[in-house]
Protein backbone atom coordinates (compact mmCIF):
# COMPACT_ATOMS: atom_id res chain seq x y z
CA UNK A 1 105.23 -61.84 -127.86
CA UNK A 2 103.61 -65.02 -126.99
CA UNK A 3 103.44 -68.51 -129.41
CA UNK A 4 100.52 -68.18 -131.79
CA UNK A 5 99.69 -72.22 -132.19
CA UNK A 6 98.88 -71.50 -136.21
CA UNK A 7 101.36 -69.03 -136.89
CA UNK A 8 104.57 -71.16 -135.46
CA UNK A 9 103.14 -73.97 -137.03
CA UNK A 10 102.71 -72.94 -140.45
CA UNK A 11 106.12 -71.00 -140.32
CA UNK A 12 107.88 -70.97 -143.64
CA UNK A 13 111.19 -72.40 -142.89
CA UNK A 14 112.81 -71.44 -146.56
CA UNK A 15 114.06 -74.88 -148.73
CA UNK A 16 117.35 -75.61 -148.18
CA UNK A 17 120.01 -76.53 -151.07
CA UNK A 18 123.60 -77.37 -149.45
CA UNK A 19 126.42 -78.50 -151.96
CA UNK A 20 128.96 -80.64 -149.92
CA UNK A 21 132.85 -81.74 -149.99
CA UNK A 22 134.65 -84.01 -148.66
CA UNK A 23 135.87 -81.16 -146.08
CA UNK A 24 132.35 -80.91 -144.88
CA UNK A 25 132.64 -84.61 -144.31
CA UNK A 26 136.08 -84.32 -142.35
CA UNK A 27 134.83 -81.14 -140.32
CA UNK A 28 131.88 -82.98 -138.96
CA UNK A 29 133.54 -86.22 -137.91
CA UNK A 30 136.05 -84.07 -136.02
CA UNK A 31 133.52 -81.99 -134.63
CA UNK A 32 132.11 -85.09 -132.86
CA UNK A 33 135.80 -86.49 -132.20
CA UNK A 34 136.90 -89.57 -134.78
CA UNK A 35 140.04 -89.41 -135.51
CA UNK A 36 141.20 -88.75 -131.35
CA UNK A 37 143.12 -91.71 -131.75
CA UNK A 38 145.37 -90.85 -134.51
CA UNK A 39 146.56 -95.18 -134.84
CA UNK A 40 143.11 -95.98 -135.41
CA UNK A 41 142.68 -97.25 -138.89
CA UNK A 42 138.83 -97.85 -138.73
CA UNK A 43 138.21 -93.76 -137.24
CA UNK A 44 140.53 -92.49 -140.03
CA UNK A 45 138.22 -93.93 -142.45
CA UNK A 46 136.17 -90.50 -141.61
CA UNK A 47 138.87 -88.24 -141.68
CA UNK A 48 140.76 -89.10 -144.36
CA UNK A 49 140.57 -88.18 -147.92
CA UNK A 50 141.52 -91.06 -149.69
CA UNK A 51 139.48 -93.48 -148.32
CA UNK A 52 136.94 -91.33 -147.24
CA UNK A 53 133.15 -92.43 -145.64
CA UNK A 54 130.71 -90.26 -144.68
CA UNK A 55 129.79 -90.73 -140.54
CA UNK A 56 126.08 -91.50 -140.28
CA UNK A 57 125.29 -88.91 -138.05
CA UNK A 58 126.12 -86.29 -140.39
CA UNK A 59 122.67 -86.32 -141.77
CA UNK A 60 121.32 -84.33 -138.94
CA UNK A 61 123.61 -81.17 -139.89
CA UNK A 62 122.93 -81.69 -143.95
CA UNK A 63 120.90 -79.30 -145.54
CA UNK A 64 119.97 -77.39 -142.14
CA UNK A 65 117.74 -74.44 -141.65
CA UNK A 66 119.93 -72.69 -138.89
CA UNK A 67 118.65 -71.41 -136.13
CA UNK A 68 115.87 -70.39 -137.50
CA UNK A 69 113.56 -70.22 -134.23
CA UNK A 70 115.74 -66.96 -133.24
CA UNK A 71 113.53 -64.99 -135.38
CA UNK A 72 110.84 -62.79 -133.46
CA UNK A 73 108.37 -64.01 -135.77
CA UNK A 74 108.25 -67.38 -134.29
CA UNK A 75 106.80 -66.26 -130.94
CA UNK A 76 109.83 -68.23 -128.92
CA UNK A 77 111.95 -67.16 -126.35
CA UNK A 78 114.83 -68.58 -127.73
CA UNK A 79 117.49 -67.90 -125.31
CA UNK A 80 115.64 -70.79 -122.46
CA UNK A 81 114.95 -73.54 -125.77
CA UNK A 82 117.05 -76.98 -125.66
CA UNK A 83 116.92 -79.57 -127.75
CA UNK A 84 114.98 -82.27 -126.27
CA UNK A 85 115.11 -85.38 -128.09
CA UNK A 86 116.11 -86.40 -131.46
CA UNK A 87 115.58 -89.47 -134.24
CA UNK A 88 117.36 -89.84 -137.10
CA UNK A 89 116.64 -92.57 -139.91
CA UNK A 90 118.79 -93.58 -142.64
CA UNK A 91 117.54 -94.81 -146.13
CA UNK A 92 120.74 -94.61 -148.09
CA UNK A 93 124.09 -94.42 -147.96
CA UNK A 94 125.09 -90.45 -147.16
CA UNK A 95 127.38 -89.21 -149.81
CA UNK A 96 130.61 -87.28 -148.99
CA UNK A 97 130.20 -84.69 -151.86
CA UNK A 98 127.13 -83.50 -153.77
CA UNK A 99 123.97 -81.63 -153.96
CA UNK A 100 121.33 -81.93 -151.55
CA UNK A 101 117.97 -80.51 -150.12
CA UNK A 102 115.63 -80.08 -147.50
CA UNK A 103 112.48 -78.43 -146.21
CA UNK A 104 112.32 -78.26 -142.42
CA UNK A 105 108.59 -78.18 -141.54
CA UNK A 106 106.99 -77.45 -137.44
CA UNK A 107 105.12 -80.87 -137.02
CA UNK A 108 103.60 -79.58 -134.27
CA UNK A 109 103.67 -77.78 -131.00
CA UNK A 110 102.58 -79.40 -127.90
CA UNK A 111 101.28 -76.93 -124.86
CA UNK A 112 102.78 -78.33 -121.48
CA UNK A 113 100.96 -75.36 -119.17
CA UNK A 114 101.50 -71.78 -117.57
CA UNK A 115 105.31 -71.92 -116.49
CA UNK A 116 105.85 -76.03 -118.00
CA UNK A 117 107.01 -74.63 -121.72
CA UNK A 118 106.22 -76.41 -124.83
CA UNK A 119 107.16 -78.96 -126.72
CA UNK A 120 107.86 -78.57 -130.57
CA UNK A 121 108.12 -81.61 -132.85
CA UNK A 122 110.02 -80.83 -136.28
CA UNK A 123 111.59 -82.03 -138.87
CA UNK A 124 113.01 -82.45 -142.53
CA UNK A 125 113.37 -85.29 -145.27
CA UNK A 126 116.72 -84.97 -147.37
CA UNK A 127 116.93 -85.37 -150.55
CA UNK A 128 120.01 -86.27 -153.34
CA UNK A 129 120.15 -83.75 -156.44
CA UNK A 130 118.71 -86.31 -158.37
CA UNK A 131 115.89 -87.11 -155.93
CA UNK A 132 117.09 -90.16 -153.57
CA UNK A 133 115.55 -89.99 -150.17
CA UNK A 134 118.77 -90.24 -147.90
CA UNK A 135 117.91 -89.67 -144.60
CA UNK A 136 114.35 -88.72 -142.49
CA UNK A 137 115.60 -86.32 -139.27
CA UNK A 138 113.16 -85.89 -136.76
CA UNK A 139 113.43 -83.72 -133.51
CA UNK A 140 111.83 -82.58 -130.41
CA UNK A 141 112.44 -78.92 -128.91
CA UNK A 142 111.49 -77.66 -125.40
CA UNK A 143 110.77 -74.51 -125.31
CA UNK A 144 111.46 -73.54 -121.55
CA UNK A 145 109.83 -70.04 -121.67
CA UNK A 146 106.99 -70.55 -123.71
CA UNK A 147 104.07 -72.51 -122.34
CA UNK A 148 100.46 -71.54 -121.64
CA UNK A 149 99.65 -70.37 -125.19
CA UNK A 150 96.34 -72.28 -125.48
CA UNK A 151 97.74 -74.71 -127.95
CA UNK A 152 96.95 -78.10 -127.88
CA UNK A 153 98.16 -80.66 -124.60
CA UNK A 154 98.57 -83.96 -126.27
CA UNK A 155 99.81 -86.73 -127.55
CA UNK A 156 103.51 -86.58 -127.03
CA UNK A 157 105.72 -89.19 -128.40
CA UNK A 158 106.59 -91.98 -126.28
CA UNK A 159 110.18 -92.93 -124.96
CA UNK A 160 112.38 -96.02 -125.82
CA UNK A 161 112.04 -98.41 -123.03
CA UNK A 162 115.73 -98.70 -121.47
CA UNK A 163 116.52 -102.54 -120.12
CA UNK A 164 116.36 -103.16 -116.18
CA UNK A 165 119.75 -104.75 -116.10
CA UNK A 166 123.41 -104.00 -116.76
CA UNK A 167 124.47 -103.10 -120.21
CA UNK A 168 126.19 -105.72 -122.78
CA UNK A 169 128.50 -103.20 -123.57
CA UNK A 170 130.31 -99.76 -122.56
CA UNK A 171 132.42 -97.12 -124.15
CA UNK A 172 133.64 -94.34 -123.18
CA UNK A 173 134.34 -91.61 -125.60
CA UNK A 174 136.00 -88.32 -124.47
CA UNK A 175 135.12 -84.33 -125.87
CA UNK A 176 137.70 -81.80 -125.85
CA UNK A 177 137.22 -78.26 -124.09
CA UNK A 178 136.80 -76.42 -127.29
CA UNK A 179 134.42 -79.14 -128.70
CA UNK A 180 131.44 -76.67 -129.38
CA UNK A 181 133.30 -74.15 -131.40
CA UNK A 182 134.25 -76.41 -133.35
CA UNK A 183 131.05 -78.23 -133.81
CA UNK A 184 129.28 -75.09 -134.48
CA UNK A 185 131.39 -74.76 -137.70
CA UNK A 186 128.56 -77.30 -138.97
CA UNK A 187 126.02 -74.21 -139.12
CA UNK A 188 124.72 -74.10 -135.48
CA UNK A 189 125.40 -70.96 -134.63
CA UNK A 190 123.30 -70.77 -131.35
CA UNK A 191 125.58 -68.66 -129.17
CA UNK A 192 124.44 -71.22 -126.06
CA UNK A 193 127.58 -73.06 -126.84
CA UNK A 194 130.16 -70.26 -127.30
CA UNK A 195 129.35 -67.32 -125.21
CA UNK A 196 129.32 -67.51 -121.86
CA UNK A 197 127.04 -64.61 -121.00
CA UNK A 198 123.97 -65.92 -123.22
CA UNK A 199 124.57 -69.31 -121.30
CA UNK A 200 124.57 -67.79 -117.81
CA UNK A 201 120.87 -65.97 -118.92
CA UNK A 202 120.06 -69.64 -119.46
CA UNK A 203 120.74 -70.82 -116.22
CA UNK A 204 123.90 -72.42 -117.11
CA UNK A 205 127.41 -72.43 -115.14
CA UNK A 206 129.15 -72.16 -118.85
CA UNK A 207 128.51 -72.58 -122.16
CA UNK A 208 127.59 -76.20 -123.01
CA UNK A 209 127.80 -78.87 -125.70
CA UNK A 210 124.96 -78.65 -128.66
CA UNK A 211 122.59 -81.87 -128.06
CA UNK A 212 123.55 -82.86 -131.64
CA UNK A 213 126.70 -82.90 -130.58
CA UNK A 214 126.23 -85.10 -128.26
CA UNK A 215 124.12 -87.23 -129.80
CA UNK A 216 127.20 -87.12 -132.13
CA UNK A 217 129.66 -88.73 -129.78
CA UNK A 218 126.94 -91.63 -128.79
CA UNK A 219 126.48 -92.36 -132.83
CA UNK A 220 130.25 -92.81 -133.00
CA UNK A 221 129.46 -95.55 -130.02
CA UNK A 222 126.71 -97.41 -131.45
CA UNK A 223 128.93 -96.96 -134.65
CA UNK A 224 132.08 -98.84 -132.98
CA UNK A 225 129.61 -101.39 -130.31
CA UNK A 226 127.00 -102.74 -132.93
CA UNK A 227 128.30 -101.53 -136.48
CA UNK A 228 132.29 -102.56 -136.62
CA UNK A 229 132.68 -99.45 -137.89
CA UNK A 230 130.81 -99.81 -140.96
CA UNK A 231 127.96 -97.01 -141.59
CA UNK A 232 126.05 -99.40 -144.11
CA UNK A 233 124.58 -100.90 -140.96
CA UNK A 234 123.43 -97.76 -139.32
CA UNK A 235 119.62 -97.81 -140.37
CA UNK A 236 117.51 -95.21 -136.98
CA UNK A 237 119.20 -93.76 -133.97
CA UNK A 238 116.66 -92.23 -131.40
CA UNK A 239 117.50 -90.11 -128.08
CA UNK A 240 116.05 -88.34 -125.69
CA UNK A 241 118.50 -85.55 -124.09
CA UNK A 242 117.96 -85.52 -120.69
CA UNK A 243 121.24 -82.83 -119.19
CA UNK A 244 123.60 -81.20 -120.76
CA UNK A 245 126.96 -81.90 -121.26
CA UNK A 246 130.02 -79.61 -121.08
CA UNK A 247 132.51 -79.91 -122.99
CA UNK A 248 135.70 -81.73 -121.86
CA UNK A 249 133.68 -84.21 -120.19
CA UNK A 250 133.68 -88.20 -121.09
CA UNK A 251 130.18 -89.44 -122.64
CA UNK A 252 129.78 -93.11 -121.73
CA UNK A 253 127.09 -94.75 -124.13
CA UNK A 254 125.74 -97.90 -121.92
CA UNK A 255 124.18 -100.22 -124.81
CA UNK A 256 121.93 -103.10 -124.30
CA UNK A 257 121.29 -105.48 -127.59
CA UNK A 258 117.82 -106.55 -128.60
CA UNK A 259 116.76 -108.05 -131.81
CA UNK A 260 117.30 -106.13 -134.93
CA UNK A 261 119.34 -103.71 -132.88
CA UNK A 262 120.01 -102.12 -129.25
CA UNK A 263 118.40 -99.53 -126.74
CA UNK A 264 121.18 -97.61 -124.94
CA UNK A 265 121.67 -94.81 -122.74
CA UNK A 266 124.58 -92.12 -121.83
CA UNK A 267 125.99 -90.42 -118.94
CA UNK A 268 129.06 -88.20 -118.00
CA UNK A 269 131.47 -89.66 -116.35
CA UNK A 270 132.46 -87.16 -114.29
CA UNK A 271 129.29 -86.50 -112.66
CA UNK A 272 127.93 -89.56 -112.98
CA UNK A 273 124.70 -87.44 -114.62
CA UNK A 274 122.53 -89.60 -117.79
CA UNK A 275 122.57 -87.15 -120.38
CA UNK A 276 120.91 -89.21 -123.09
CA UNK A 277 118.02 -91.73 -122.46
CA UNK A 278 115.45 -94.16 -123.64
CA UNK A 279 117.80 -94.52 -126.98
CA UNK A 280 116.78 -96.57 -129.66
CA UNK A 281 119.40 -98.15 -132.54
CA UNK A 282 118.10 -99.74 -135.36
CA UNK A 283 120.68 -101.98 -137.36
CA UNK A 284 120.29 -101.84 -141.13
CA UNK A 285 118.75 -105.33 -142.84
């Protein structure tokens, strides 16, 4: 059935309450690769449990709704969705154990036309057990298979400009082959990135790398180029996916500094193909 504007964007996306470990910690930072250089002391800061930090980029997988949008109810075909861009903003430092929460809430949904899809904007505040705002996620989905519902055509949100010049600063930061199933151990369980007949009814050659995954890799980037390593002066981190990646490939995160932080941009190396653009780094005052 086709998107009903109200309906999808009233859906009740039930409260989540997620109690994590320090394993959760680990798991995630693997899942995006620290720790692939085993003589690295600053990556084993976020894979090992006796000095352990939480990566900033976990907040996009705490206290997650799933993949919620695979229920009928939503109207969605949600075998031709990607993710199209996401923004994530830090307020506090994230823990490494605890209990936290979050409400996932359709912002809104964005009608691109008969055969263009939609866009949906979403997202979730998270919260500490005893009420501390840690982190605002914010994300864009576009739904491939879903536009001409009559919804409304405008205003979409406007990209990070990207520098006309070359970068200050590159690195390139390798994913493994089995990346994705091993990232999905996070809690996306969309079978895009695991079974290879649900990506080919996408239109793609093989299964491919979740965006957040991805956006992953580039945090651990911006988190070596403009932070030292330190994840006290990770403050916003915007991107706008623009391919996909599959795994096995090398991410290169191109990063141009401005004041108060640094736009940047990714590509694979292998193609040569910009997979993430207009991105947007905030340091932390």
């Amino acid at each position: 059935m086709p998107i009903v504007y109200e309906d999808l964007k009233n859906f009740d996306i039930p409260e989540v309450t997620q109690t994590i470990t320090p394993r959760d910690a680990i798991l995630y930072a693997l899942s995006i690769g620290l720790g692939a250089d085993p003589m690295d002391q600053r990556q084993l800061d976020f894979v090992y449990e006796k000095r352990l930090k939480a990566m900033p980029a976990m907040a996009n997988v705490l206290a997650y709704a799933g993949f919620w949008l695979a229920d009928p109810r939503t109207g969605v075909d949600a075998v031709k969705l990607v993710h199209g861009e996401q923004s994530m903003i830090l307020h506090a430092p994230l823990p490494v154990q605890g209990t936290l929460r979050a409400k996932t809430r359709v912002r809104d949904i964005i009608d691109r036309g008969p055969g263009k899809g939609a866009l949906m904007y979403s997202g979730r505040e998270i919260f500490s057990a005893d009420g501390v705002k840690l982190a605002t996620i914010e994300g864009t989905t576009f739904l491939r298979g879903d536009g001409g519902f009559g919804g409304p055509t405008g205003p979409v949100k406007q990209p990070h400009p990207t520098p006309d010049r070359a970068p200050d600063l590159t690195i390139d930061l390798p994913t493994r082959p089995e990346q994705a199933l091993l990232y999905r151990l996070n809690g996306d369980h969309n079978p895009l990135h695991i079974d290879p007949a649900v990506a080919a009814k996408a239109g793609f050659e093989r299964p491919i790398l979740h965006g957040l995954c991805t956006f992953g890799v580039v945090a651990h980037a911006l988190l070596r180029g403009c932070c030292d390593y330190q994840p006290g002066k990770f403050g916003q981190m915007d991107m706008r996916f623009s391919a996909p990646v599959f795994p096995g490939e090398t991410i290169r995160t191109e990063i141009f500094r401005e004041p108060g932080g640094a736009a940047f941009r990714a590509r694979v190396v292998e193609r040569d193909v910009i997979v993430g653009a207009n991105g947007k780094f905030v340091e932390r005052a």
